[in-house]
PDB file of N, CA and C in Angstrom:
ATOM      1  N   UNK A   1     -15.730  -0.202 -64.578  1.00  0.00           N
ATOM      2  CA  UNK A   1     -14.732  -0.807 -63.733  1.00  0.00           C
ATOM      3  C   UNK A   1     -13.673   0.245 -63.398  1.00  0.00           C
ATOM      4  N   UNK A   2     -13.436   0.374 -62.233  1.00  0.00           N
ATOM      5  CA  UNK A   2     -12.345   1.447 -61.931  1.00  0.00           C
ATOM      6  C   UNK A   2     -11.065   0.556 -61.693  1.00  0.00           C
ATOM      7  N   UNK A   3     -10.057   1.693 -62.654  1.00  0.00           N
ATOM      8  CA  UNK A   3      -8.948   1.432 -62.660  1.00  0.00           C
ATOM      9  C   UNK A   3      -8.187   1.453 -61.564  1.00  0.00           C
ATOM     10  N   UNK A   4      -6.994   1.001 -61.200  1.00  0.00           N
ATOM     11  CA  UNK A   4      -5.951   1.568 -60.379  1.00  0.00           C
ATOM     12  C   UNK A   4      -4.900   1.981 -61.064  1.00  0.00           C
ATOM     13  N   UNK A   5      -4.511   2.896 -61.041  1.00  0.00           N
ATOM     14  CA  UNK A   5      -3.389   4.175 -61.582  1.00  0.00           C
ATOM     15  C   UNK A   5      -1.791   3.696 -61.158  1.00  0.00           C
ATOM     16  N   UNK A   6      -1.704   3.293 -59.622  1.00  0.00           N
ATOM     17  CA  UNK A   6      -0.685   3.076 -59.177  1.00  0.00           C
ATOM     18  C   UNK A   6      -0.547   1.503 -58.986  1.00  0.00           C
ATOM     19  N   UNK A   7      -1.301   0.597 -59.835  1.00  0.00           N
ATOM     20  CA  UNK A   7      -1.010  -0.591 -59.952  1.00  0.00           C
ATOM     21  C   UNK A   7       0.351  -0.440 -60.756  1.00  0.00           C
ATOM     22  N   UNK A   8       1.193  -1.604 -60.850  1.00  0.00           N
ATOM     23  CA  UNK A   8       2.471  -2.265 -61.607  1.00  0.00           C
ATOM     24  C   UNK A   8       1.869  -2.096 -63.161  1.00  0.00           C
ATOM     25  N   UNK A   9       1.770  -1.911 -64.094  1.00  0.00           N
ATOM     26  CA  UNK A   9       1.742  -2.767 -65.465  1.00  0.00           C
ATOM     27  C   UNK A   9       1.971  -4.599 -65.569  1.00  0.00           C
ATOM     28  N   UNK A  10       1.153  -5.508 -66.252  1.00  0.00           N
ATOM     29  CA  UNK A  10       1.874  -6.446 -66.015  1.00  0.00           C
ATOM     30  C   UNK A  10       3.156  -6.551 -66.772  1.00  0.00           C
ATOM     31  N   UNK A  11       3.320  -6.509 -67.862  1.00  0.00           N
ATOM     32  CA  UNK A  11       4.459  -6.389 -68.798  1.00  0.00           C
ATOM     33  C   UNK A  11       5.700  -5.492 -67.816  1.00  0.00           C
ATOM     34  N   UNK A  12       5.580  -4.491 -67.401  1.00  0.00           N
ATOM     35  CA  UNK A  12       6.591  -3.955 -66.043  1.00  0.00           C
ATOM     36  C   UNK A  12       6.882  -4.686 -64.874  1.00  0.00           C
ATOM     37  N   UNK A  13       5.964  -5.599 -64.512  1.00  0.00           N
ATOM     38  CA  UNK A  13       6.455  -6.228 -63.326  1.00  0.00           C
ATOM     39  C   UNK A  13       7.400  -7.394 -63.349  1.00  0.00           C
ATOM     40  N   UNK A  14       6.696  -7.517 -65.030  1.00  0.00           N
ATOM     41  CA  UNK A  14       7.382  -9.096 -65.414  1.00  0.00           C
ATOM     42  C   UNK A  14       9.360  -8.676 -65.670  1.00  0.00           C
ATOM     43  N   UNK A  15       9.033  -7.606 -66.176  1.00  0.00           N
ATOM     44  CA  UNK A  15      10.447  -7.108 -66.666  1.00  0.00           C
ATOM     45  C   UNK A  15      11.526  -6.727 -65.317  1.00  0.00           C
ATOM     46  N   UNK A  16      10.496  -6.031 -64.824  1.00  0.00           N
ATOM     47  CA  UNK A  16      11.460  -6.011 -63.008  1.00  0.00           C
ATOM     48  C   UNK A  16      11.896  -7.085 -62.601  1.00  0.00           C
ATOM     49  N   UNK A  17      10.842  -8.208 -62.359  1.00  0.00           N
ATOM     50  CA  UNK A  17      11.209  -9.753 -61.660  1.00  0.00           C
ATOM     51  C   UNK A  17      12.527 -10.031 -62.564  1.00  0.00           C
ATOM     52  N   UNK A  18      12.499 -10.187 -63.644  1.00  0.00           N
ATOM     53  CA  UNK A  18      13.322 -10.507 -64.257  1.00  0.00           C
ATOM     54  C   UNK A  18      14.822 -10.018 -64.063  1.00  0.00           C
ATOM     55  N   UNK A  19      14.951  -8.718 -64.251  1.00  0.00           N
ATOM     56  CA  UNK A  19      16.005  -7.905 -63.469  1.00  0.00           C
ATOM     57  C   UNK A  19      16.293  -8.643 -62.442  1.00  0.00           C
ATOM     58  N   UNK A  20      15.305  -8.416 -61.643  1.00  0.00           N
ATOM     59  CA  UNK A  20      15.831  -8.490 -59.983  1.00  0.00           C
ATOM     60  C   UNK A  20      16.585  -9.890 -60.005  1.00  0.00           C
ATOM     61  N   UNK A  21      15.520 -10.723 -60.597  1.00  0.00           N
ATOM     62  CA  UNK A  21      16.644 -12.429 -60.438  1.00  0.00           C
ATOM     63  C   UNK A  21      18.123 -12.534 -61.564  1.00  0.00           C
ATOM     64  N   UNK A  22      18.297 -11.617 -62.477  1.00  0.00           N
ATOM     65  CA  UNK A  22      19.657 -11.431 -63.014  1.00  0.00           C
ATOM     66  C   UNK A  22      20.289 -11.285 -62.010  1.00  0.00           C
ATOM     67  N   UNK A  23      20.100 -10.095 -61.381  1.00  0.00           N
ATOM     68  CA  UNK A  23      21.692  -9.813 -60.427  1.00  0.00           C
ATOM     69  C   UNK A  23      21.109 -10.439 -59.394  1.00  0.00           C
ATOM     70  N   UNK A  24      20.373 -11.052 -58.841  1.00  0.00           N
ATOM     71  CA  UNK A  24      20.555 -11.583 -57.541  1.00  0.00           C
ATOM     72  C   UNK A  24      21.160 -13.195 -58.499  1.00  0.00           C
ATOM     73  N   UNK A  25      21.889 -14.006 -59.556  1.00  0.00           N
ATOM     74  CA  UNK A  25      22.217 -15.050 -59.598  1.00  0.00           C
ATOM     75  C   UNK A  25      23.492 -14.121 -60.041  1.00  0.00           C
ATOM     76  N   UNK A  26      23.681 -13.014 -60.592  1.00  0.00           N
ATOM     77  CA  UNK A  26      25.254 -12.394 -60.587  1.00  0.00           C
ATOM     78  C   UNK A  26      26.269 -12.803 -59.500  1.00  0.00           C
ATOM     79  N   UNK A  27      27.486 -12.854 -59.576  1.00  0.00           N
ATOM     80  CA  UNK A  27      28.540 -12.891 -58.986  1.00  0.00           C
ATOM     81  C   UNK A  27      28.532 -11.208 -58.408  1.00  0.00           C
ATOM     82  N   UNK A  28      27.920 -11.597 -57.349  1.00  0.00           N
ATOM     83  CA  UNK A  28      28.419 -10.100 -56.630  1.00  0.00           C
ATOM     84  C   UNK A  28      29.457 -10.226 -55.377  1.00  0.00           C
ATOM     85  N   UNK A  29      30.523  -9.651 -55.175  1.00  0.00           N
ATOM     86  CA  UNK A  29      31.240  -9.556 -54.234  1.00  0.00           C
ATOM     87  C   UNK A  29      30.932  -9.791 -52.682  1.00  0.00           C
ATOM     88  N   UNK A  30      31.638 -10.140 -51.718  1.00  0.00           N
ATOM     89  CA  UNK A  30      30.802  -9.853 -50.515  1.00  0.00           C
ATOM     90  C   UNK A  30      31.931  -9.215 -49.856  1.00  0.00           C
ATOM     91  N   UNK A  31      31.304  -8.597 -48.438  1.00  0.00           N
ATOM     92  CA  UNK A  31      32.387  -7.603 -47.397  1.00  0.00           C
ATOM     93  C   UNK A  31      33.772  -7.826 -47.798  1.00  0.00           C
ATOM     94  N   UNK A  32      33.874  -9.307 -47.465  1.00  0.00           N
ATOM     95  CA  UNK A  32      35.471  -9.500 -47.011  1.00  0.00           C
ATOM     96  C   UNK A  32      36.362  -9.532 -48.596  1.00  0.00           C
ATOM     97  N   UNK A  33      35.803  -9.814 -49.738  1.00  0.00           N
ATOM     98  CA  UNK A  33      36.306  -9.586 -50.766  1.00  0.00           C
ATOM     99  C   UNK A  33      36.995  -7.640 -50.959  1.00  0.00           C
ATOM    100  N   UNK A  34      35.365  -7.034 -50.741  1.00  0.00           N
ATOM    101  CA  UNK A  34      35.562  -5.712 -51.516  1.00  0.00           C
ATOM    102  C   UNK A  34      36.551  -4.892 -50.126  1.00  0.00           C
ATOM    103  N   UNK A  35      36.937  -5.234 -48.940  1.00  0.00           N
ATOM    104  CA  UNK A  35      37.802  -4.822 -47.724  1.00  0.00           C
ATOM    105  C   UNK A  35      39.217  -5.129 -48.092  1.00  0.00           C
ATOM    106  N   UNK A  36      39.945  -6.698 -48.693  1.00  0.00           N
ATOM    107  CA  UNK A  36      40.467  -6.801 -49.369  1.00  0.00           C
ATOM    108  C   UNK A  36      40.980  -6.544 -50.409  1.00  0.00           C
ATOM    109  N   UNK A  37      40.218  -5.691 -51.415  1.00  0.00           N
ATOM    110  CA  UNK A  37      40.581  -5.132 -52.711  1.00  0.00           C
ATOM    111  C   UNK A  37      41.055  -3.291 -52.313  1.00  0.00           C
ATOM    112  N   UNK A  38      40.098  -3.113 -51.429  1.00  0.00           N
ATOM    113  CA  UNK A  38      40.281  -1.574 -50.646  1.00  0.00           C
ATOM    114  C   UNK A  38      42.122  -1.346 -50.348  1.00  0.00           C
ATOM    115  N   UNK A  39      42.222  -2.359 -49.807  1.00  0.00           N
ATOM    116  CA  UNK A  39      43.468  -2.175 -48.810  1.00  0.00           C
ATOM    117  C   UNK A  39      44.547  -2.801 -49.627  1.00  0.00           C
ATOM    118  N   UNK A  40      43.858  -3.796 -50.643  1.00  0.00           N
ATOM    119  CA  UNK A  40      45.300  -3.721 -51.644  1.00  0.00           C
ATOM    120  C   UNK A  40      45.875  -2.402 -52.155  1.00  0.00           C
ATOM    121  N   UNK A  41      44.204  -1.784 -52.778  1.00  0.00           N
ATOM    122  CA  UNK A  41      44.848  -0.650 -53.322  1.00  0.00           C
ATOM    123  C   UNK A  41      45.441   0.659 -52.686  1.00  0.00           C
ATOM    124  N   UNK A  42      45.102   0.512 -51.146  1.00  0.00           N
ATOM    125  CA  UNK A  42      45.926   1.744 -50.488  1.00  0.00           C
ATOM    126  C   UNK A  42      47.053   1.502 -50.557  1.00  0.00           C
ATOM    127  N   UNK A  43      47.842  -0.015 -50.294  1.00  0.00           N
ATOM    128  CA  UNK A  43      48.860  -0.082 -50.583  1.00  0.00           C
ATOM    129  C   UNK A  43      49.927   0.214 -51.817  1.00  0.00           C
ATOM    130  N   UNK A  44      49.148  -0.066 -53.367  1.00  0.00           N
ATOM    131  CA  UNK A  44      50.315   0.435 -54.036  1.00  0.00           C
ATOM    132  C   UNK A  44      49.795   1.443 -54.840  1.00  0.00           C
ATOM    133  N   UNK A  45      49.290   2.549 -54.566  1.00  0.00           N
ATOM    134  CA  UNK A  45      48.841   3.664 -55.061  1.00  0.00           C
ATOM    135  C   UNK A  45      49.796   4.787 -55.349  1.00  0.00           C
ATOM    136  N   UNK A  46      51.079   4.463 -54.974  1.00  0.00           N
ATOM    137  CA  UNK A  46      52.201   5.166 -55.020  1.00  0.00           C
ATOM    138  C   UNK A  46      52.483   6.154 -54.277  1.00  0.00           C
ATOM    139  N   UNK A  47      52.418   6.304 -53.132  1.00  0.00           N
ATOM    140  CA  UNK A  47      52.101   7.669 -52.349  1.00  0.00           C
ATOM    141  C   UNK A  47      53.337   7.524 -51.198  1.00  0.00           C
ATOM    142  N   UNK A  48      53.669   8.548 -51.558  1.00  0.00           N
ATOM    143  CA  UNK A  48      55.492   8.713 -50.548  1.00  0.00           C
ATOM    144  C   UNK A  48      55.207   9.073 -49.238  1.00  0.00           C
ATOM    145  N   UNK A  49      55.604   8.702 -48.374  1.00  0.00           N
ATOM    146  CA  UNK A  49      55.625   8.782 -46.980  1.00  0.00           C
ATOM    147  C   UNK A  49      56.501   9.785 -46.787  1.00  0.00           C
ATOM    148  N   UNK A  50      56.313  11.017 -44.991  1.00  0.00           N
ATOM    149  CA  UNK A  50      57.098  11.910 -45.029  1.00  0.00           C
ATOM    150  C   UNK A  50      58.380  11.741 -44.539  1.00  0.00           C
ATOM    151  N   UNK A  51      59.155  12.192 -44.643  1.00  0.00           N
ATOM    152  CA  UNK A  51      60.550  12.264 -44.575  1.00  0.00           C
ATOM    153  C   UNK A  51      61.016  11.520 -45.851  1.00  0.00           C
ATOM    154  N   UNK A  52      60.367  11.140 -46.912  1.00  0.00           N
ATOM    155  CA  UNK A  52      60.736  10.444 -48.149  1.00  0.00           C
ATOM    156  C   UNK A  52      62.485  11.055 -49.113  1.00  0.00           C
ATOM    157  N   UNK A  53      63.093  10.177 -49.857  1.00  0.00           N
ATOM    158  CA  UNK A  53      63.843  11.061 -50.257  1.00  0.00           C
ATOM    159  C   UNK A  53      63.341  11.800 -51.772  1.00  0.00           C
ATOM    160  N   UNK A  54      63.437  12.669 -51.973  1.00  0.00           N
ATOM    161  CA  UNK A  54      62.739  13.133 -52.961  1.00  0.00           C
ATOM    162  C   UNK A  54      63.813  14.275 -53.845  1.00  0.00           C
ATOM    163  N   UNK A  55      64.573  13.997 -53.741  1.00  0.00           N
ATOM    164  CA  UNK A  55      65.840  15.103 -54.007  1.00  0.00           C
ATOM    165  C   UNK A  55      66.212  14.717 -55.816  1.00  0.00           C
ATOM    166  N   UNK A  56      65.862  13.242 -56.102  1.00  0.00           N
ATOM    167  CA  UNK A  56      66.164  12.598 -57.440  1.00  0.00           C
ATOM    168  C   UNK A  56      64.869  13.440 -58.393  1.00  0.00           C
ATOM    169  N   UNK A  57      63.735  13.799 -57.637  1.00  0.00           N
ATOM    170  CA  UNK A  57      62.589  14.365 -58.662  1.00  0.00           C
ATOM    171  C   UNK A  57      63.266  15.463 -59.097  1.00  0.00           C
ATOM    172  N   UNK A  58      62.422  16.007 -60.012  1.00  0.00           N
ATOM    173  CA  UNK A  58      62.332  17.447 -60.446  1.00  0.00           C
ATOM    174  C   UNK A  58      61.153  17.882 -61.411  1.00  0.00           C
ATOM    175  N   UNK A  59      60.649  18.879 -60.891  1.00  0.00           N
ATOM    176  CA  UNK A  59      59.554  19.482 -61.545  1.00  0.00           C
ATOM    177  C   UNK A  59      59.365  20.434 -62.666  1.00  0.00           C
ATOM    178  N   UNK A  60      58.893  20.737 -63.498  1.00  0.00           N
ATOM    179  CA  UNK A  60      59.213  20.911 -65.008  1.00  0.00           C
ATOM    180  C   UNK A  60      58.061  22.063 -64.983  1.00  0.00           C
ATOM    181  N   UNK A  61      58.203  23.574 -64.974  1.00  0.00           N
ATOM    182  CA  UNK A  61      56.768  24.384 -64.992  1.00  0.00           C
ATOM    183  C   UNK A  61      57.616  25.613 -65.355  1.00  0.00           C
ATOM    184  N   UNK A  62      56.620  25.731 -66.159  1.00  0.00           N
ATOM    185  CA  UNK A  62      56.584  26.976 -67.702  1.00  0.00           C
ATOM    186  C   UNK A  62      56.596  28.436 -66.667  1.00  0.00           C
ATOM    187  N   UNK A  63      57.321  29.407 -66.143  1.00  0.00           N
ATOM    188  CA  UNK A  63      56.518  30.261 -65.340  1.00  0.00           C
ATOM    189  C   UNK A  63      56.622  31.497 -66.220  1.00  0.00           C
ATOM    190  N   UNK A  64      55.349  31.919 -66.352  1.00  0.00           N
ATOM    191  CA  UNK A  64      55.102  33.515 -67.326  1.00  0.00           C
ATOM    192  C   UNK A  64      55.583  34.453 -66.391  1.00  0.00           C
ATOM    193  N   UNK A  65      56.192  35.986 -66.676  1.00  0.00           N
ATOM    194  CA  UNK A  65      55.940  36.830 -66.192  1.00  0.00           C
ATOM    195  C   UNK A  65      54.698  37.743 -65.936  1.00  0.00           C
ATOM    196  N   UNK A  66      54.603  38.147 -64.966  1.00  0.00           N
ATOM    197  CA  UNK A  66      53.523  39.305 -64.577  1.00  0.00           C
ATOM    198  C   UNK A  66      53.348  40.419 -65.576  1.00  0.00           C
ATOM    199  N   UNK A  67      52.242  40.266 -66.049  1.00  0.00           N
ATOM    200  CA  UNK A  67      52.147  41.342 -67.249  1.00  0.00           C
ATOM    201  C   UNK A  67      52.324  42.702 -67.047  1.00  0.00           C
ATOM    202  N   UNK A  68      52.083  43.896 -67.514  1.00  0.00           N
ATOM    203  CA  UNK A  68      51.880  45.027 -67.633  1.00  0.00           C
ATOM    204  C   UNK A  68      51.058  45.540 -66.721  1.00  0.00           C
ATOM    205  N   UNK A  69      49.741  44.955 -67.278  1.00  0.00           N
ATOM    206  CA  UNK A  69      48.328  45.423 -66.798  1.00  0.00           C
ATOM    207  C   UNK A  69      47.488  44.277 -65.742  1.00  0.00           C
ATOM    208  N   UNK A  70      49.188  43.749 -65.279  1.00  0.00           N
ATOM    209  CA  UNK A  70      48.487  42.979 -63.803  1.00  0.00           C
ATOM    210  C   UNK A  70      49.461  43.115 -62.436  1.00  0.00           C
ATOM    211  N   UNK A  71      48.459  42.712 -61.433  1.00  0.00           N
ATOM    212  CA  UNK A  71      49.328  43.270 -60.317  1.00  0.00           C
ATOM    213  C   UNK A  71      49.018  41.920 -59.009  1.00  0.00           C
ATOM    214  N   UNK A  72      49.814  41.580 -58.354  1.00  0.00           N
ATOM    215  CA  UNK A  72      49.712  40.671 -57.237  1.00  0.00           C
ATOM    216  C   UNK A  72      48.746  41.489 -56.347  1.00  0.00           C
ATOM    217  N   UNK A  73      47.961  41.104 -55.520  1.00  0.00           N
ATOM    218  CA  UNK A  73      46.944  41.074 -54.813  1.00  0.00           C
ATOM    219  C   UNK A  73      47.773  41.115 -53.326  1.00  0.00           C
ATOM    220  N   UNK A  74      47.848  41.938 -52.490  1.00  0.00           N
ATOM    221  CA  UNK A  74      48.584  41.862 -51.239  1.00  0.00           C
ATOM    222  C   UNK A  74      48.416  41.013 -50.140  1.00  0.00           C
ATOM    223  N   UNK A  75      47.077  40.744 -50.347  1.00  0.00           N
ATOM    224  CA  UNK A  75      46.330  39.503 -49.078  1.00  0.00           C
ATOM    225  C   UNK A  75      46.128  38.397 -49.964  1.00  0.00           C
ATOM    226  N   UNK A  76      45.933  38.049 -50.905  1.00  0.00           N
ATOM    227  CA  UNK A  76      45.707  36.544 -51.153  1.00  0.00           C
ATOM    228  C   UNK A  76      47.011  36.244 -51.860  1.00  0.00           C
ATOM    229  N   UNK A  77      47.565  37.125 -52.862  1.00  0.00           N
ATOM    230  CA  UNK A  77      48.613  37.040 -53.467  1.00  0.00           C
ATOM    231  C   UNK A  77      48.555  36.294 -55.113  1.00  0.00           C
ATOM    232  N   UNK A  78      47.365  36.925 -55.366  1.00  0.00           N
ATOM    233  CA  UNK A  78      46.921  36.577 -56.876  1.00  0.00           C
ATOM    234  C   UNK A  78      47.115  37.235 -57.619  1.00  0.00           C
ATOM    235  N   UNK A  79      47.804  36.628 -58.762  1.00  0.00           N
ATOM    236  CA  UNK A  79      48.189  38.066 -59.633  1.00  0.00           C
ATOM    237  C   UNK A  79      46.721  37.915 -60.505  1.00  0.00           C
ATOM    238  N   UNK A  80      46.339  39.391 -60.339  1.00  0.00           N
ATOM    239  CA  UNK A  80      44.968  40.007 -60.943  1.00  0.00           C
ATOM    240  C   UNK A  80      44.985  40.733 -61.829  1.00  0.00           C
ATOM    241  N   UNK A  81      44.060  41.086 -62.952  1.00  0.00           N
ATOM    242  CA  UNK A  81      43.969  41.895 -64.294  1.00  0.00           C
ATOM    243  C   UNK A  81      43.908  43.292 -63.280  1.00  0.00           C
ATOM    244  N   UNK A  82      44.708  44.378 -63.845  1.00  0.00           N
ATOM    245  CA  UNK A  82      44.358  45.594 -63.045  1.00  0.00           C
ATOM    246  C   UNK A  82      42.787  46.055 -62.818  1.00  0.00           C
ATOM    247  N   UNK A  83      42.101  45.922 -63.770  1.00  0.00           N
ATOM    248  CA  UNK A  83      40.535  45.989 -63.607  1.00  0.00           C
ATOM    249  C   UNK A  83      40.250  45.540 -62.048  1.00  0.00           C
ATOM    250  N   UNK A  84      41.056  44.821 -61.519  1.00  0.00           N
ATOM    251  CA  UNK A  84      40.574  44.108 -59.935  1.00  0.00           C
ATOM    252  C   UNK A  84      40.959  44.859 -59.020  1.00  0.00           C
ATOM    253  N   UNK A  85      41.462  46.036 -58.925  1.00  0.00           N
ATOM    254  CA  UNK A  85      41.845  46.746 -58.092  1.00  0.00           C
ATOM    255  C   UNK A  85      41.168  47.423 -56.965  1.00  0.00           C
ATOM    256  N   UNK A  86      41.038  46.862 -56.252  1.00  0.00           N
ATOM    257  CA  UNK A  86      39.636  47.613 -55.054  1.00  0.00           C
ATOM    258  C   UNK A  86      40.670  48.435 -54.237  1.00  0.00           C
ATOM    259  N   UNK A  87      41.746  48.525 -53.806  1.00  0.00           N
ATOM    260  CA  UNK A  87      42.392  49.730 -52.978  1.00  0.00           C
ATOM    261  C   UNK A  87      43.561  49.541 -52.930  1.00  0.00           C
ATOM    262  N   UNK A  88      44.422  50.599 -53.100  1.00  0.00           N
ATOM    263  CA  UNK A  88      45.980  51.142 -53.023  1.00  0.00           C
ATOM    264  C   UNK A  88      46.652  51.396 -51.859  1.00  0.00           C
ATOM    265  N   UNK A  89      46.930  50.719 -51.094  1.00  0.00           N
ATOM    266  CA  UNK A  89      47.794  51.424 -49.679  1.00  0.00           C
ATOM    267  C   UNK A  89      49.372  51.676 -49.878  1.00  0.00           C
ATOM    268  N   UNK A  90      49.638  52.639 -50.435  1.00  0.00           N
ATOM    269  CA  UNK A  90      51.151  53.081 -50.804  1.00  0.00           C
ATOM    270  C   UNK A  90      52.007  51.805 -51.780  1.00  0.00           C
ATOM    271  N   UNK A  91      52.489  50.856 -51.910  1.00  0.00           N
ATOM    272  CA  UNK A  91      52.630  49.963 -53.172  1.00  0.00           C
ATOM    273  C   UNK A  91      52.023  48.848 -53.135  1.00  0.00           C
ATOM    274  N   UNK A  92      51.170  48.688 -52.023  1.00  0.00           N
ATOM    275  CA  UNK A  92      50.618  47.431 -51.711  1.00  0.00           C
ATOM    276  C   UNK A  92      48.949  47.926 -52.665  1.00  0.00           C
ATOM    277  N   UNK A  93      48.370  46.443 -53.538  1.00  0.00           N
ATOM    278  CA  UNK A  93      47.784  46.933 -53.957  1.00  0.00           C
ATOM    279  C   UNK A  93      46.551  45.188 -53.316  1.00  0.00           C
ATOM    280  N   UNK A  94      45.281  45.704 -53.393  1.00  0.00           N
ATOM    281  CA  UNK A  94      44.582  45.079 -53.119  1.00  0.00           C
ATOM    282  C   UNK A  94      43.303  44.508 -53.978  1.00  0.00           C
ATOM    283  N   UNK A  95      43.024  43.260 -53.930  1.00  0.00           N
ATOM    284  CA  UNK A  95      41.737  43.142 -55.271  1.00  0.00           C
ATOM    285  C   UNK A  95      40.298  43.001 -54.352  1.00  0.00           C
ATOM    286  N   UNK A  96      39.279  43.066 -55.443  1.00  0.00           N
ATOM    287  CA  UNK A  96      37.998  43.292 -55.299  1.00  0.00           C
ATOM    288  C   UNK A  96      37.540  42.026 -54.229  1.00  0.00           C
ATOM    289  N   UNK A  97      37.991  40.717 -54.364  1.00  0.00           N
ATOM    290  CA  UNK A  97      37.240  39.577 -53.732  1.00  0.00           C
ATOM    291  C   UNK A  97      37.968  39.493 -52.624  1.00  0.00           C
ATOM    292  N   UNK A  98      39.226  40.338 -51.830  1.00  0.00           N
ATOM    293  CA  UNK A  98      39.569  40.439 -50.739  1.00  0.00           C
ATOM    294  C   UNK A  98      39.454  41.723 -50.029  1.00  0.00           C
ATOM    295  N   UNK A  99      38.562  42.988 -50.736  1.00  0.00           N
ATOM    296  CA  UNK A  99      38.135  43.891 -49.731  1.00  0.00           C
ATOM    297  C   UNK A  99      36.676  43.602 -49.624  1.00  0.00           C
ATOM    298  N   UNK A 100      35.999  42.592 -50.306  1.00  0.00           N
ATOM    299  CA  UNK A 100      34.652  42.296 -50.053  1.00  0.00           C
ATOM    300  C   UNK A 100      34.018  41.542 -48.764  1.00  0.00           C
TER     301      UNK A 100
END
């Protein structure tokens, strides 16, 4: 008797059907619910509009100095390990991934 290879299993099909009629008796959402929940949340996501006043913030950041053996990058303006040095034009100094 020849088999078929790409038949179902029965024990697999039974387990799929089964699946499939779980979530199809689930509470699933429809359009106008999940359009509704969308647009609630654009609304209070907290996001300041421009011309906002913003003068009460203030921002709190640690800034290191530029080491020894590093140097700002003249075109991108990254401070780089000197090892990155691809070319010198009088104090302007330049790194490897912007003369490439």
């Amino acid at each position: 008797m020849a088999q078929d290879y790409d038949e179902m299993r029965p024990d697999v099909a039974e387990a799929s059907d089964a699946n499939l009629k779980s979530l199809q008796t689930m509470n699933a959402p429809d359009a106008r619910n999940v359009a509704a929940d969308l647009d609630y949340a654009d609304e209070t996501d907290g996001v300041t509009l421009p011309g906002a006043d913003l003068s009460g913030e203030e921002l709190v950041i640690a800034v290191i100095p530029q080491g020894e053996d590093e140097f700002t990058c003249a075109e991108c303006f990254l401070v780089r390990h000197r090892s990155q040095i691809a070319r010198v034009k009088g104090s302007l100094r330049y790194c490897r991934d912007c003369e490439s």
